[in-house]
Protein backbone atom coordinates (compact mmCIF):
# COMPACT_ATOMS: atom_id res chain seq x y z
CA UNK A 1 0.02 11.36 28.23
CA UNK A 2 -1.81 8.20 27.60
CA UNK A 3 -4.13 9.74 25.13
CA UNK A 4 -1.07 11.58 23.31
CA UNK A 5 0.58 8.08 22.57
CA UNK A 6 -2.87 6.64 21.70
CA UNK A 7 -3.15 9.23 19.27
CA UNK A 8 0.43 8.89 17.82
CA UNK A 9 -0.24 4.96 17.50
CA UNK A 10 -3.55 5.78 15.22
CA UNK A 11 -1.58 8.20 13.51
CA UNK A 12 1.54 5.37 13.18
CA UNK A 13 -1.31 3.24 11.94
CA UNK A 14 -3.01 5.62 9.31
CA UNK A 15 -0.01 6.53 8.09
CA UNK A 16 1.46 2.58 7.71
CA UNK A 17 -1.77 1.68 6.29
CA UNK A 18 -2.00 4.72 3.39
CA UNK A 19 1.66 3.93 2.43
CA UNK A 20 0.99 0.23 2.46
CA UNK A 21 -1.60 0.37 -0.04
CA UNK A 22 -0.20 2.92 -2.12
CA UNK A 23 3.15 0.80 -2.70
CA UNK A 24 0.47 -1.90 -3.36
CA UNK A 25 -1.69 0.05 -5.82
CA UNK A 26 2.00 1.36 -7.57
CA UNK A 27 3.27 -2.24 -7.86
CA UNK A 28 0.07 -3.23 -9.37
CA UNK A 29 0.37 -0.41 -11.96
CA UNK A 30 3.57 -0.44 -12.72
CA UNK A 31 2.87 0.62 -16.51
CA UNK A 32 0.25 3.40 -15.14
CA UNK A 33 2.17 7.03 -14.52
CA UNK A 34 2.28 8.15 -10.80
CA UNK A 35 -0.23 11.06 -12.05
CA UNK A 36 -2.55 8.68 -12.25
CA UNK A 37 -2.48 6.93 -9.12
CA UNK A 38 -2.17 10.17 -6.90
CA UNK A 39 -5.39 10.82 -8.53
CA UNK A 40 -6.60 7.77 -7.07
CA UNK A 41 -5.48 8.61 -3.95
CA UNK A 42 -9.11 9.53 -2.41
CA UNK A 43 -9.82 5.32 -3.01
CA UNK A 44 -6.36 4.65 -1.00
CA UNK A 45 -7.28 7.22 1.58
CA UNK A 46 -10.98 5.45 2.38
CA UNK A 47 -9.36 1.93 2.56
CA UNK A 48 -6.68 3.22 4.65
CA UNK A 49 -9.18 5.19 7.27
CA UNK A 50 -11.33 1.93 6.79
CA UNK A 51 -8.05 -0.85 7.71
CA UNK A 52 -6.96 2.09 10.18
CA UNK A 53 -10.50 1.90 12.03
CA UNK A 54 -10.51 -2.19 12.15
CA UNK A 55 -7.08 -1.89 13.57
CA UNK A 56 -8.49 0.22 16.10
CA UNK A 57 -11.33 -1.55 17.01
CA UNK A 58 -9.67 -4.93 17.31
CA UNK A 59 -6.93 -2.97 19.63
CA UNK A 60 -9.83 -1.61 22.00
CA UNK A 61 -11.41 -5.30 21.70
CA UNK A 62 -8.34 -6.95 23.06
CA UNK A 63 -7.61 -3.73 25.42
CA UNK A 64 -11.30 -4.06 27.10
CA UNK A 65 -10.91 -8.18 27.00
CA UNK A 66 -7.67 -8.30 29.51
């Protein structure tokens, strides 16, 4: 059970992350089509999996510290 809400936390956190920086991407491109920034989703998706994985590490930092 423990693992099974681990993984829906890193899934909460992915998730969170990908739509954060796509509502930052579309407010910074406001005059760009949507087209074009699904196409640079793949960017989004890296910088997501990358904030996801610090997330992740500082969580199992402060997990293994108390």
């Amino acid at each position: 059970m423990k693992q099974f809400k681990g993984f829906l936390q890193g899934t909460a956190v992915f998730l969170g992350s990908l739509a954060l920086l796509f509502g930052a991407a579309f407010a910074l491109n406001l005059e760009r089509s949507w087209v074009y920034q699904l196409i640079n989703a793949p960017l989004m998706l890296e910088l997501s999996v990358l904030s996801a994985l610090i997330v992740l590490l500082l969580w199992t930092g402060r997990q293994r510290s108390s």
